[in-house]
Structure formats: C-alpha cells, structure tokens
PDB file of N, CA and C in Angstrom:
ATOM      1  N   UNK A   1       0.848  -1.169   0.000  1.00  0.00           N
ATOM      2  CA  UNK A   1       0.000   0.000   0.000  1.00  0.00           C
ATOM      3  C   UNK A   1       0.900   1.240   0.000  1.00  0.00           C
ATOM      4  N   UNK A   2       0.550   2.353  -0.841  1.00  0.00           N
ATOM      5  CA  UNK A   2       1.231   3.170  -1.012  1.00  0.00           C
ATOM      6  C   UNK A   2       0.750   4.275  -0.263  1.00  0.00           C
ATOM      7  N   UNK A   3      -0.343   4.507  -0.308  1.00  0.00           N
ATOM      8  CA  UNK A   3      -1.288   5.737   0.398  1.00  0.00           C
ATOM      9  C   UNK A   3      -1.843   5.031   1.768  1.00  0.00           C
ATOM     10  N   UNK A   4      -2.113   5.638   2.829  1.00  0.00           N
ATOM     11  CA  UNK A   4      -2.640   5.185   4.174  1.00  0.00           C
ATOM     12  C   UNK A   4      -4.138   6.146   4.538  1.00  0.00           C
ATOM     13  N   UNK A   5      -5.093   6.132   3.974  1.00  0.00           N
ATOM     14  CA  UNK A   5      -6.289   7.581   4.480  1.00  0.00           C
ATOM     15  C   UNK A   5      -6.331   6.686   5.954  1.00  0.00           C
ATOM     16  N   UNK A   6      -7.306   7.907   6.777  1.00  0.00           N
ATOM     17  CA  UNK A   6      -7.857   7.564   7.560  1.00  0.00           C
ATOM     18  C   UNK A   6      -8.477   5.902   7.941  1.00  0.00           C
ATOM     19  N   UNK A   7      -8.177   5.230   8.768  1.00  0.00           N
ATOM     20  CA  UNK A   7      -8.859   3.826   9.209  1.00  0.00           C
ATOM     21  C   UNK A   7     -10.121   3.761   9.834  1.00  0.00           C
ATOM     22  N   UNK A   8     -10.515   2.531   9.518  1.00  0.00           N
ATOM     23  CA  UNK A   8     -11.558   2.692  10.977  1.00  0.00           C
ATOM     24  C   UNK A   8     -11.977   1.082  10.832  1.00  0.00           C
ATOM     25  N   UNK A   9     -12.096   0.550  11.811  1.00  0.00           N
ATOM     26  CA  UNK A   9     -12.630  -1.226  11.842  1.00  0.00           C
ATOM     27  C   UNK A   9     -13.260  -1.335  10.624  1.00  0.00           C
ATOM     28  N   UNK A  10     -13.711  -1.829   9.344  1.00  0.00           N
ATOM     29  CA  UNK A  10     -14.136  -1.782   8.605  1.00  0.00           C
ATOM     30  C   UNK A  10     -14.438  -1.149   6.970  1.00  0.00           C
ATOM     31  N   UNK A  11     -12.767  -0.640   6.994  1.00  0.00           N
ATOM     32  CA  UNK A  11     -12.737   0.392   6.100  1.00  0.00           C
ATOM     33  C   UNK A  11     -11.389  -0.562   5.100  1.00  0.00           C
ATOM     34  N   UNK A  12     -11.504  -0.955   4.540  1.00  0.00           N
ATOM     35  CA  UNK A  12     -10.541  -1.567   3.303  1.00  0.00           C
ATOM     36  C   UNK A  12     -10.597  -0.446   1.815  1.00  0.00           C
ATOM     37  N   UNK A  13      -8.754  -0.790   1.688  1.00  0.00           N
ATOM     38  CA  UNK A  13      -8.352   0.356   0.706  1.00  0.00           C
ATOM     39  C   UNK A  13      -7.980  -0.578  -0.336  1.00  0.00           C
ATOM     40  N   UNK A  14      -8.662  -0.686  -1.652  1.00  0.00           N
ATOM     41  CA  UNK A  14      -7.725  -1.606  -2.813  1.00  0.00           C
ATOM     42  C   UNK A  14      -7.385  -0.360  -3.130  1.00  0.00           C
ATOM     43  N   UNK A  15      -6.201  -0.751  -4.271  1.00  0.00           N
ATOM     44  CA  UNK A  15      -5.172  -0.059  -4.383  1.00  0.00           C
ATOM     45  C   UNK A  15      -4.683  -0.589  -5.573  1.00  0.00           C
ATOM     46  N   UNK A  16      -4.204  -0.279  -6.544  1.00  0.00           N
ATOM     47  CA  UNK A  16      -3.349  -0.668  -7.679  1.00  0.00           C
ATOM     48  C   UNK A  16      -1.665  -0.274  -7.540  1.00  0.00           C
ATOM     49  N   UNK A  17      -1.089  -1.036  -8.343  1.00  0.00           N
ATOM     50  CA  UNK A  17       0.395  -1.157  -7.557  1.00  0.00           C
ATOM     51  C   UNK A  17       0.851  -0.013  -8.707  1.00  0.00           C
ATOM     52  N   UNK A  18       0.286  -0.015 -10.037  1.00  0.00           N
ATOM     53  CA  UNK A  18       0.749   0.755 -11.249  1.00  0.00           C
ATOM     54  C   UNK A  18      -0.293   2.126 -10.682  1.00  0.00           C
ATOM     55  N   UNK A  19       0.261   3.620 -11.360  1.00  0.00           N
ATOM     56  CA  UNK A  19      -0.648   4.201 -11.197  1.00  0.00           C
ATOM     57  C   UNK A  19      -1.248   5.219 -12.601  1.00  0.00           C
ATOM     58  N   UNK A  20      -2.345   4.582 -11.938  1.00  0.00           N
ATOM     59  CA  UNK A  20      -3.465   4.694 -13.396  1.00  0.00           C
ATOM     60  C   UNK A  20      -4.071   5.740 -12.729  1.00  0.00           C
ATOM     61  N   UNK A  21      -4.979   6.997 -13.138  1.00  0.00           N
ATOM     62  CA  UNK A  21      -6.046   7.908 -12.767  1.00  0.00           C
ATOM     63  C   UNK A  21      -7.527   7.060 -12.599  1.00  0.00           C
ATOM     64  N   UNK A  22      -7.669   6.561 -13.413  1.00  0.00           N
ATOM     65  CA  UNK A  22      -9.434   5.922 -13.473  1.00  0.00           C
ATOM     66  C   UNK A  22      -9.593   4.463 -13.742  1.00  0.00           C
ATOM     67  N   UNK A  23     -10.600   3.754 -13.611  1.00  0.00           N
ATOM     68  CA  UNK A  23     -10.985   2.362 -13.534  1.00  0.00           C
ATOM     69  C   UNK A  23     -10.988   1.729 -15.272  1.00  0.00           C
ATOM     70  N   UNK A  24     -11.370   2.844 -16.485  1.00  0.00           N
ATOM     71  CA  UNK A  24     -11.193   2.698 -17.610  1.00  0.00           C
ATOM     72  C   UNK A  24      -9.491   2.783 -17.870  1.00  0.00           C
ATOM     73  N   UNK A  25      -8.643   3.150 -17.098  1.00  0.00           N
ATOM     74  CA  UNK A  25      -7.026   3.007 -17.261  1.00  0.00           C
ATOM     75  C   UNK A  25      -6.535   1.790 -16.684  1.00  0.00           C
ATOM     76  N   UNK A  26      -7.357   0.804 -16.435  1.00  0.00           N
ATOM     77  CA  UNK A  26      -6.549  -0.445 -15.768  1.00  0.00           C
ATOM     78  C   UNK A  26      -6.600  -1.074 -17.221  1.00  0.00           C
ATOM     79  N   UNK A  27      -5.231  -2.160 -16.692  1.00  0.00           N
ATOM     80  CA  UNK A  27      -5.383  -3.457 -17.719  1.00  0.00           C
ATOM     81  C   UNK A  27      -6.304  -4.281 -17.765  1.00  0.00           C
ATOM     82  N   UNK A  28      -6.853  -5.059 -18.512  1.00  0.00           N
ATOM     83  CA  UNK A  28      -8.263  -6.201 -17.951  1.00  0.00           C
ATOM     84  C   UNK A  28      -7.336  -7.265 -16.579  1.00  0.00           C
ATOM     85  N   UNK A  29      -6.052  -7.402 -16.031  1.00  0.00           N
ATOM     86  CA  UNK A  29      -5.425  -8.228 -15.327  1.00  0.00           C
ATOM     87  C   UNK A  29      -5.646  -7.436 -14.485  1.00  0.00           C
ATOM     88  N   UNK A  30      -5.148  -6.020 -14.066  1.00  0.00           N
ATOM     89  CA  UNK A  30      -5.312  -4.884 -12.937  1.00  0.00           C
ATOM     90  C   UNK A  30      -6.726  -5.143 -12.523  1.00  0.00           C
ATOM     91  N   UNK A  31      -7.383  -4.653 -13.612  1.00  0.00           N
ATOM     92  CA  UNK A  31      -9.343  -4.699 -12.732  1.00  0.00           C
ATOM     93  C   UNK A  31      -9.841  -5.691 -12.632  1.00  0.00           C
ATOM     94  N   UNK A  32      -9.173  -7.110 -12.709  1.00  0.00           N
ATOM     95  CA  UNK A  32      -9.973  -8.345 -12.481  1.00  0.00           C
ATOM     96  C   UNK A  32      -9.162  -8.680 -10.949  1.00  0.00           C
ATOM     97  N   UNK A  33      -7.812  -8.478 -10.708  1.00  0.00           N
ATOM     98  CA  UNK A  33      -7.494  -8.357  -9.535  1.00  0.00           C
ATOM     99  C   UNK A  33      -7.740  -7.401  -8.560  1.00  0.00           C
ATOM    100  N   UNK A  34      -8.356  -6.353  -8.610  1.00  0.00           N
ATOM    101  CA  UNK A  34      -8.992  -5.374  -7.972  1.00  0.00           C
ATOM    102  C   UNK A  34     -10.398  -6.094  -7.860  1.00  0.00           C
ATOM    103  N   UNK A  35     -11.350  -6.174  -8.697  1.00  0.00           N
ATOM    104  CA  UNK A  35     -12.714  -7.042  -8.433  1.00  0.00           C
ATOM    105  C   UNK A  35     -12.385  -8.148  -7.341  1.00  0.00           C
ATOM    106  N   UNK A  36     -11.483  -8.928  -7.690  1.00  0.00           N
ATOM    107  CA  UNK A  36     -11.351  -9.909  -6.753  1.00  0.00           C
ATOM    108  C   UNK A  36     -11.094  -9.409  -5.691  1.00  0.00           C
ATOM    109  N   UNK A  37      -9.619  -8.718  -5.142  1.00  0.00           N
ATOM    110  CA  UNK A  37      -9.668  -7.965  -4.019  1.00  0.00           C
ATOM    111  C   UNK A  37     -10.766  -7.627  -2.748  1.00  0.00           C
ATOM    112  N   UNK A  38     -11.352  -6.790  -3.530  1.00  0.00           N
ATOM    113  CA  UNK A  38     -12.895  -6.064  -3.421  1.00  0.00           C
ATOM    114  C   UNK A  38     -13.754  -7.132  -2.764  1.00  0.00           C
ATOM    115  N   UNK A  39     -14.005  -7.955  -3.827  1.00  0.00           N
ATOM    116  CA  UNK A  39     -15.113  -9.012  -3.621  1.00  0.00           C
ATOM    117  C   UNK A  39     -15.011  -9.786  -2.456  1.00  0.00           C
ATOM    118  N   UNK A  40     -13.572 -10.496  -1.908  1.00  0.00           N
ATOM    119  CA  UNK A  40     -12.652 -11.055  -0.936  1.00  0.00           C
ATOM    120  C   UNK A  40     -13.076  -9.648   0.197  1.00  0.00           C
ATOM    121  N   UNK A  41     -12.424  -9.020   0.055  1.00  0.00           N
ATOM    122  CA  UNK A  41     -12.608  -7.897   1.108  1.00  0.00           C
ATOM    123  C   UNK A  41     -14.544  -7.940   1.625  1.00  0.00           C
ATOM    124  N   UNK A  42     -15.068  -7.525   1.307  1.00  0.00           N
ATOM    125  CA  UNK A  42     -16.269  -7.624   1.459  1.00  0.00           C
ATOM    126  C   UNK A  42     -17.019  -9.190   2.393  1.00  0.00           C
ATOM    127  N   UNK A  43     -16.216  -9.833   1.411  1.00  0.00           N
ATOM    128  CA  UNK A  43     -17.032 -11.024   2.212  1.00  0.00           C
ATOM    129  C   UNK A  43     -16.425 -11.001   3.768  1.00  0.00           C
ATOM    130  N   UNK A  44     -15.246 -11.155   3.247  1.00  0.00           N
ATOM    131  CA  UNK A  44     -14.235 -11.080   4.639  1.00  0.00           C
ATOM    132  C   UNK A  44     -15.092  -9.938   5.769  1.00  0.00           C
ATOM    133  N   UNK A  45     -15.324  -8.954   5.355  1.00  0.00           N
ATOM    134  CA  UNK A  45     -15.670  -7.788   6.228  1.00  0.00           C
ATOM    135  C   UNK A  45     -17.531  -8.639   7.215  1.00  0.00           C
ATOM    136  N   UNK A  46     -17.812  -9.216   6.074  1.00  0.00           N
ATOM    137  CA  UNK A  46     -19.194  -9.628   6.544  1.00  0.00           C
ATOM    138  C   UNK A  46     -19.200 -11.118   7.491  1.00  0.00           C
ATOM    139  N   UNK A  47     -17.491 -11.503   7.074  1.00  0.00           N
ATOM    140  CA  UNK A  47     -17.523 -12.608   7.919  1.00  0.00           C
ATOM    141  C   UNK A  47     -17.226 -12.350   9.389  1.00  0.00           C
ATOM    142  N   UNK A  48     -16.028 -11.323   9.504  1.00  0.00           N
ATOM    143  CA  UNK A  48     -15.650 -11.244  10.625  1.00  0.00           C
ATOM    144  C   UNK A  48     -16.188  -9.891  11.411  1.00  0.00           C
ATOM    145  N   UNK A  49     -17.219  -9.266  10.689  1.00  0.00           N
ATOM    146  CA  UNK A  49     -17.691  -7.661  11.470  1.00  0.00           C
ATOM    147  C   UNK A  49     -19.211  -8.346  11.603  1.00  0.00           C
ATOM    148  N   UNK A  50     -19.867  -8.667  11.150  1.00  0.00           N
ATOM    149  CA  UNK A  50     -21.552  -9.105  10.998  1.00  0.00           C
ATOM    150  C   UNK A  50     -21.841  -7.590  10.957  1.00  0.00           C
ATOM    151  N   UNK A  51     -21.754  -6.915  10.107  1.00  0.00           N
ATOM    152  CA  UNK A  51     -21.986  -5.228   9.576  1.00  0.00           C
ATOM    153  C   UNK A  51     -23.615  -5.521   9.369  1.00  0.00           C
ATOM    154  N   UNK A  52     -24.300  -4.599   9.284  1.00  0.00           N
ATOM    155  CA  UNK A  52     -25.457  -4.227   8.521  1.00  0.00           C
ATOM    156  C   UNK A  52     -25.009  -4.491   7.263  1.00  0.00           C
ATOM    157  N   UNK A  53     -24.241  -3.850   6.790  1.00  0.00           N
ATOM    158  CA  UNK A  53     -24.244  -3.939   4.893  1.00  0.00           C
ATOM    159  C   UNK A  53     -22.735  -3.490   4.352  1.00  0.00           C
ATOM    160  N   UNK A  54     -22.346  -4.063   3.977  1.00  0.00           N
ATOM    161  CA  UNK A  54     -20.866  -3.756   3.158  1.00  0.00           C
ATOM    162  C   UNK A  54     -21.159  -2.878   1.613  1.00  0.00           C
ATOM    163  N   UNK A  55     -20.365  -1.797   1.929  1.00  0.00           N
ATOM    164  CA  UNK A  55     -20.802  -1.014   0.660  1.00  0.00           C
ATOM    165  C   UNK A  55     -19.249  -0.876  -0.103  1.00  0.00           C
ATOM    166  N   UNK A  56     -19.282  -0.684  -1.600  1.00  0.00           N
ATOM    167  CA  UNK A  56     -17.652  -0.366  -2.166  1.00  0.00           C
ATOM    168  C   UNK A  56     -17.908   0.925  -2.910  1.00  0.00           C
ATOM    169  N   UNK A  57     -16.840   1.863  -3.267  1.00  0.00           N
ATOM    170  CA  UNK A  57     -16.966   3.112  -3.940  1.00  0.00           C
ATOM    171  C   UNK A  57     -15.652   3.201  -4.635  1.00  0.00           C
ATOM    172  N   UNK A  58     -15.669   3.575  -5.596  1.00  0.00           N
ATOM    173  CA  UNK A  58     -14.736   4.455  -6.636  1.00  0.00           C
ATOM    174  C   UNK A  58     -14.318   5.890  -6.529  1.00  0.00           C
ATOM    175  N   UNK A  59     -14.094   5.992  -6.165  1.00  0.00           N
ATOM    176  CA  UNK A  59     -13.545   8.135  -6.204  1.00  0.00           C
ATOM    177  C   UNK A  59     -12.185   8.477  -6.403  1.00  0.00           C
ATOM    178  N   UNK A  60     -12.087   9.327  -7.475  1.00  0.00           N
ATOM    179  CA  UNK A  60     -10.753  10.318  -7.650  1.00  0.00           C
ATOM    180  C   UNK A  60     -10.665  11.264  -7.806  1.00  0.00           C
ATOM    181  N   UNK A  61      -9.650  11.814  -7.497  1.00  0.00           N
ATOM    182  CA  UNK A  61      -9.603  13.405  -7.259  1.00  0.00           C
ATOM    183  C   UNK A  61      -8.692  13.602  -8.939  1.00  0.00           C
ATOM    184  N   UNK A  62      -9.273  13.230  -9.578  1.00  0.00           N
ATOM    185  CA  UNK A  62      -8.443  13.901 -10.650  1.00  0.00           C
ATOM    186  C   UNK A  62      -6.824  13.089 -11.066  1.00  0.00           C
ATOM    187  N   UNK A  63      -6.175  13.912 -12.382  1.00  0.00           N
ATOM    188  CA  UNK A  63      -4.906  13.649 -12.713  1.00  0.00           C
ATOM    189  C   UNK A  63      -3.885  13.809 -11.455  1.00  0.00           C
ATOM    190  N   UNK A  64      -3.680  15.223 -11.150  1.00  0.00           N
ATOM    191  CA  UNK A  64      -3.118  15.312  -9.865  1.00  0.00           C
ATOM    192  C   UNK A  64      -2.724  14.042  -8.941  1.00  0.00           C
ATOM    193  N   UNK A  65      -3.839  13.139  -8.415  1.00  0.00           N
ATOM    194  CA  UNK A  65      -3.684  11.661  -7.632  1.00  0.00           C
ATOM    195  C   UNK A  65      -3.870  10.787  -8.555  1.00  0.00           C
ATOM    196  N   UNK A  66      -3.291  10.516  -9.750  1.00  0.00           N
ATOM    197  CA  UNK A  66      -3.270   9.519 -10.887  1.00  0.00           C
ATOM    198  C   UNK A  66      -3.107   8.460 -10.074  1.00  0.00           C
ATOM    199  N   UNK A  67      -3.738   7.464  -9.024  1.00  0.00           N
ATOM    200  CA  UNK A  67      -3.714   6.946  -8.514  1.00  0.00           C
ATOM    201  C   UNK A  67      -4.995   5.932  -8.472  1.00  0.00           C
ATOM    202  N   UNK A  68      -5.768   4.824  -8.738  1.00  0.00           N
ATOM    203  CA  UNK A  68      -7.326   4.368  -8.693  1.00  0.00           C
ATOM    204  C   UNK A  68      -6.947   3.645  -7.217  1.00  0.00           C
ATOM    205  N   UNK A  69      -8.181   3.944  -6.656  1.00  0.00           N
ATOM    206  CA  UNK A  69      -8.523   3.596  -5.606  1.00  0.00           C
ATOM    207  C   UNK A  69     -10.148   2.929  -5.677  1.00  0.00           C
ATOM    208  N   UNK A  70     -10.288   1.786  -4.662  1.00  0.00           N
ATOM    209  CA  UNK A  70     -11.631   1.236  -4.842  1.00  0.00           C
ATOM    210  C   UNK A  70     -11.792   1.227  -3.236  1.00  0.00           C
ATOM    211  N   UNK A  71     -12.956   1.458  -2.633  1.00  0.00           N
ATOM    212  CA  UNK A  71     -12.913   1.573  -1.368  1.00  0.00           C
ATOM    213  C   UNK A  71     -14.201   0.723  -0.885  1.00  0.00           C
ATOM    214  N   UNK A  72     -13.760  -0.497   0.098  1.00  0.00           N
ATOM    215  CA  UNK A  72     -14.831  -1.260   0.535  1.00  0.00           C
ATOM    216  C   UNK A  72     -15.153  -0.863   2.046  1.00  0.00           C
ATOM    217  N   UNK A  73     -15.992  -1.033   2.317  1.00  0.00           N
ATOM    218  CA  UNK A  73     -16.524   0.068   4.157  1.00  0.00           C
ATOM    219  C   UNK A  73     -17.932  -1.139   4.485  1.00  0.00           C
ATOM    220  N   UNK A  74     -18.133  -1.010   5.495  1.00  0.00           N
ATOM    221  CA  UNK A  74     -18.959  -1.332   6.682  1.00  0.00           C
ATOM    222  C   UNK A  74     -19.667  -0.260   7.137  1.00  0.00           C
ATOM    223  N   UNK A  75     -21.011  -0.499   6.917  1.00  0.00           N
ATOM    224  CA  UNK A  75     -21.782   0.015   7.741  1.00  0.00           C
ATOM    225  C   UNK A  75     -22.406  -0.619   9.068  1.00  0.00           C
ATOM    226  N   UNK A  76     -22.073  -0.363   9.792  1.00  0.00           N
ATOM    227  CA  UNK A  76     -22.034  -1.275  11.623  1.00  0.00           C
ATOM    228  C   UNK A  76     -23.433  -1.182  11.903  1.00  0.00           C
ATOM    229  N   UNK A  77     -24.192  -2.622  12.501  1.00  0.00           N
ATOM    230  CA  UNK A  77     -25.505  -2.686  12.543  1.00  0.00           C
ATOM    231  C   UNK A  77     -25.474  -1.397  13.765  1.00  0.00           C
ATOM    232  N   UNK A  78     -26.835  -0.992  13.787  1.00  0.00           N
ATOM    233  CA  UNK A  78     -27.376   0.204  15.043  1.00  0.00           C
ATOM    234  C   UNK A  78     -26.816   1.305  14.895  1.00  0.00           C
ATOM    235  N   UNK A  79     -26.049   1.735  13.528  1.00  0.00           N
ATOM    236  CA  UNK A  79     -25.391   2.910  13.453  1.00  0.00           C
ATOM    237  C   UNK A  79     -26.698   4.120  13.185  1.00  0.00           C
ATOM    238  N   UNK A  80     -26.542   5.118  13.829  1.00  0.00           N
ATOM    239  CA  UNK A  80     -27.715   6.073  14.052  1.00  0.00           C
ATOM    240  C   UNK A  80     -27.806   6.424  12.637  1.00  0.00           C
ATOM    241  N   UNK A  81     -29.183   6.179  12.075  1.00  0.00           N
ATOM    242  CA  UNK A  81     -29.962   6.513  10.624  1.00  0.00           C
ATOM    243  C   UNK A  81     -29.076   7.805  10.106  1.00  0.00           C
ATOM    244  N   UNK A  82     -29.407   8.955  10.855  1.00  0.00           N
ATOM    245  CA  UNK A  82     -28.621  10.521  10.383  1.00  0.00           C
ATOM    246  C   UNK A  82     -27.745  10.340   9.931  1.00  0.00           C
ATOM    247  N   UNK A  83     -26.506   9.333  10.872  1.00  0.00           N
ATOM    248  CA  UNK A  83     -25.254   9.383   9.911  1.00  0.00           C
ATOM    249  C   UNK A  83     -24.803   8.784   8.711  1.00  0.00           C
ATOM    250  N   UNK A  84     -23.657   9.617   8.576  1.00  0.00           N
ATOM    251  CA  UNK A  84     -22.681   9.513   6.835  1.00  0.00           C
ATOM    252  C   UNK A  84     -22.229   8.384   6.911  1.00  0.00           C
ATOM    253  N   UNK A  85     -21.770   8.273   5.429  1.00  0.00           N
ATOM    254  CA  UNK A  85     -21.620   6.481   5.177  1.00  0.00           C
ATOM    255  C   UNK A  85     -20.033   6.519   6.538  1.00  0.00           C
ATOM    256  N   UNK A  86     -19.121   7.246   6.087  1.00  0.00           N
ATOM    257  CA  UNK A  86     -18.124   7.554   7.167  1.00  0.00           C
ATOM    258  C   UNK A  86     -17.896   7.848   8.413  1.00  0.00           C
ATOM    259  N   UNK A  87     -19.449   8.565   8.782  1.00  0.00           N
ATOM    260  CA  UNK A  87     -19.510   8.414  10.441  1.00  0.00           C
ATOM    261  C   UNK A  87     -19.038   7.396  11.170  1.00  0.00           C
ATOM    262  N   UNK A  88     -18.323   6.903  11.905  1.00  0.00           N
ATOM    263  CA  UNK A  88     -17.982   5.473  12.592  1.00  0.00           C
ATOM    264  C   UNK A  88     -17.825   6.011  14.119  1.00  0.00           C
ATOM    265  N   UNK A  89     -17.911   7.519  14.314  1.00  0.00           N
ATOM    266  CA  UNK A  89     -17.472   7.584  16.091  1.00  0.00           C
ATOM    267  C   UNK A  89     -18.900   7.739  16.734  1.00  0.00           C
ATOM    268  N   UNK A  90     -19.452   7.145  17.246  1.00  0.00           N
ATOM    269  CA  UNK A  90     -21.185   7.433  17.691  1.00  0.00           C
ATOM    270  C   UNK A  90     -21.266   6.514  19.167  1.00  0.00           C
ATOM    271  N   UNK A  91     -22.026   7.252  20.237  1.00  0.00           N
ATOM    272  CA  UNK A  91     -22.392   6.333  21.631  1.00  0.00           C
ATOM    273  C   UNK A  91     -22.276   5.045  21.637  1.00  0.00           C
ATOM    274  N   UNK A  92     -21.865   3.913  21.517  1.00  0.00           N
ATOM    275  CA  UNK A  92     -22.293   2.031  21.223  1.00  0.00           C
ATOM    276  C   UNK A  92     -21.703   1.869  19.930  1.00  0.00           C
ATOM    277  N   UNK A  93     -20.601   2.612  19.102  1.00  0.00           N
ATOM    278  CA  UNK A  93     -19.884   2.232  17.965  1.00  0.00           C
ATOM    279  C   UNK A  93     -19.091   1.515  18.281  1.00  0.00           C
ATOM    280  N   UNK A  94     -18.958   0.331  17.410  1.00  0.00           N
ATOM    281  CA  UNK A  94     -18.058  -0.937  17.875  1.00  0.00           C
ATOM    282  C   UNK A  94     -16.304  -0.230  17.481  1.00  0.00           C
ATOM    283  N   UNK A  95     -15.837  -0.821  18.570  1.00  0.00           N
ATOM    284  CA  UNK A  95     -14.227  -0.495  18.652  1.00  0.00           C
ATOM    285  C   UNK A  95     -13.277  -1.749  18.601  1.00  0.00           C
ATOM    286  N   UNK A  96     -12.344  -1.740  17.793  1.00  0.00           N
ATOM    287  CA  UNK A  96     -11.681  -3.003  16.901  1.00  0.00           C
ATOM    288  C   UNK A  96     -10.245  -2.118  17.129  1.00  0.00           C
ATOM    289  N   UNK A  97      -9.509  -3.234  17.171  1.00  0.00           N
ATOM    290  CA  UNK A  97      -8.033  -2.701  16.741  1.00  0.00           C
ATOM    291  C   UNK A  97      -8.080  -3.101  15.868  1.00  0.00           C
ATOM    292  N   UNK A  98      -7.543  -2.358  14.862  1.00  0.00           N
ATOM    293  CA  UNK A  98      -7.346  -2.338  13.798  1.00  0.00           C
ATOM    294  C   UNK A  98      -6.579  -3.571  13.376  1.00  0.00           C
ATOM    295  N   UNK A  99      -4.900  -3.714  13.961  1.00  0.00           N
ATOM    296  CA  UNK A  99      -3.965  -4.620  13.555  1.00  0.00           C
ATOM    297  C   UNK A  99      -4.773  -6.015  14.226  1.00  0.00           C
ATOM    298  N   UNK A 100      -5.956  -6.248  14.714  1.00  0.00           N
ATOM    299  CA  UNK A 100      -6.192  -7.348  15.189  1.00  0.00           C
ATOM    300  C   UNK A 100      -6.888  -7.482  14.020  1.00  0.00           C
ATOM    301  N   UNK A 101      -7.694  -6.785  13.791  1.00  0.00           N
ATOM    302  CA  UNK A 101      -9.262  -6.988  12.431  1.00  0.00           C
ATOM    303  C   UNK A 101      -7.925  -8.052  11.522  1.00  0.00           C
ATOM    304  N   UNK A 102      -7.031  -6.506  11.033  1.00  0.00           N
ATOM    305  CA  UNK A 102      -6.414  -7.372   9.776  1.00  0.00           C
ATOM    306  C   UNK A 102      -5.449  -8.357   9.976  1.00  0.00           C
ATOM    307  N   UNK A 103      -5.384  -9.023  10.837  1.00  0.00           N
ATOM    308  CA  UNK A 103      -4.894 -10.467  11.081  1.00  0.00           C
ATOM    309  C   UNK A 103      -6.273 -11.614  11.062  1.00  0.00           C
ATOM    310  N   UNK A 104      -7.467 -11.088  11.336  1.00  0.00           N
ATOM    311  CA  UNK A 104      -8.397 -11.805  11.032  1.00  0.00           C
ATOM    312  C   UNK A 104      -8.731 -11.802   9.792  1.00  0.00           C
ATOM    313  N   UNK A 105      -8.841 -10.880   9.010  1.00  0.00           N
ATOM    314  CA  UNK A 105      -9.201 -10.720   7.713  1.00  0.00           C
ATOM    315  C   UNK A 105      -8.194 -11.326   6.827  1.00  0.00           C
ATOM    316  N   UNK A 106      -6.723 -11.578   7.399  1.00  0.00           N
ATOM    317  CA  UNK A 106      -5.474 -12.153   6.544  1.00  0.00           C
ATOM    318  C   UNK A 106      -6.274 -13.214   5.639  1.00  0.00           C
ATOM    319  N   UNK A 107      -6.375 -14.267   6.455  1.00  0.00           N
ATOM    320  CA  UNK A 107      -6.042 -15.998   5.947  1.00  0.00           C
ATOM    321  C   UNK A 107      -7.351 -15.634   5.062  1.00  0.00           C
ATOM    322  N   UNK A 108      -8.652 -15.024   4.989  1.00  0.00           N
ATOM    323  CA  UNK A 108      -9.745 -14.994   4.087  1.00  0.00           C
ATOM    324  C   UNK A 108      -9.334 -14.410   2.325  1.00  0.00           C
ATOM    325  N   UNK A 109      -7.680 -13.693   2.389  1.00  0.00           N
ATOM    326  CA  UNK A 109      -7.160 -13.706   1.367  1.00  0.00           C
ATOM    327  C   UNK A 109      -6.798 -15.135   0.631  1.00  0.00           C
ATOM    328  N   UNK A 110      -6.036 -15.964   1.111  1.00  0.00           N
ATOM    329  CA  UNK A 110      -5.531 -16.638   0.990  1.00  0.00           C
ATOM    330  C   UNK A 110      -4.034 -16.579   0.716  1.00  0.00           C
ATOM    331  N   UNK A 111      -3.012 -15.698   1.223  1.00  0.00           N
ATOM    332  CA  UNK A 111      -2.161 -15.351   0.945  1.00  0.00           C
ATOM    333  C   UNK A 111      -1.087 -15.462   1.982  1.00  0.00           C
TER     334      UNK A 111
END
C-alpha cells in the first residue's frame, strides 16, 4: 500500500500497484485483480464484522492523484440513521483494533 487515508474497523483500501487515474485506465489483469480484491474484502468484512451492509466506492480526485482507488466500508448494525456512510465515532460504535481486524481478515485472502 502506497497511500494510508484515515482507518476505521471496517474500512478496506484496494489499491493498484501501477498508477493509473481511473478504472477505464486499468489493464483487464489490474481490474480483475482489484474485483477480486474487493469481492474477498467484502465477504471477509461480513464474515468477521456481521456489519449491517458492506458497501464499495470508486472516487478520484483527478490527474493530480493519478492513482485508482476502490474503497470497501462497513456500515455497523445500530449505526444512528442521520449518519454519513463515514460516520464510525457514535455512543455504542463498535471499537476493533485495527492490527487485530487485519490479522483476522489475513487468511480470508488466501495469501
């Protein structure tokens, strides 16, 4: 991983190792290993968080971060309706170490 954003129990960063700006700049090998990624990530997230709902997003800021990013997140059951998909600090928000999650989430790679 080249870039680190913000964490939070449930927040997975794919990442491409080449850097491309957009999802139409991958190779068909780049975005089928990113899908997979993704797809792995997700389940993983639903195996070991029991989330309400695993959501993934695409966003770039432009040439500037010629960089594609795919972003898989957790939405944590009982998270208060009002909040943003990113809200995660709220009264009864589940708290994870982080380096523990992703030792659980490892072996669901297979790697």
């Amino acid at each position: 991983m080249t870039h680190r954003p913000g964490t939070f129990p449930g927040y997975l960063f794919v990442e491409t190792r080449r850097h491309v700006a957009n999802l139409d700049r991958l190779t068909e090998a780049e975005a089928l290993a990113v899908a997979r990624a993704a797809w792995v990530g997700a389940r993983a997230l639903r195996a070991e968080l029991d989330p309400e709902s695993v959501h993934s997003a695409i966003a770039g800021r432009g040439p500037a971060r010629a960089h594609f990013h795919q972003h898989v997140f957790v939405r944590h059951r009982d998270t208060p309706a009002e909040l943003g998909w990113m809200d995660v600090d709220w009264p009864g928000a589940p708290r994870e170490d982080v380096d523990l999650l992703c030792g659980r989430l490892s072996p669901h790679f297979g790697r």
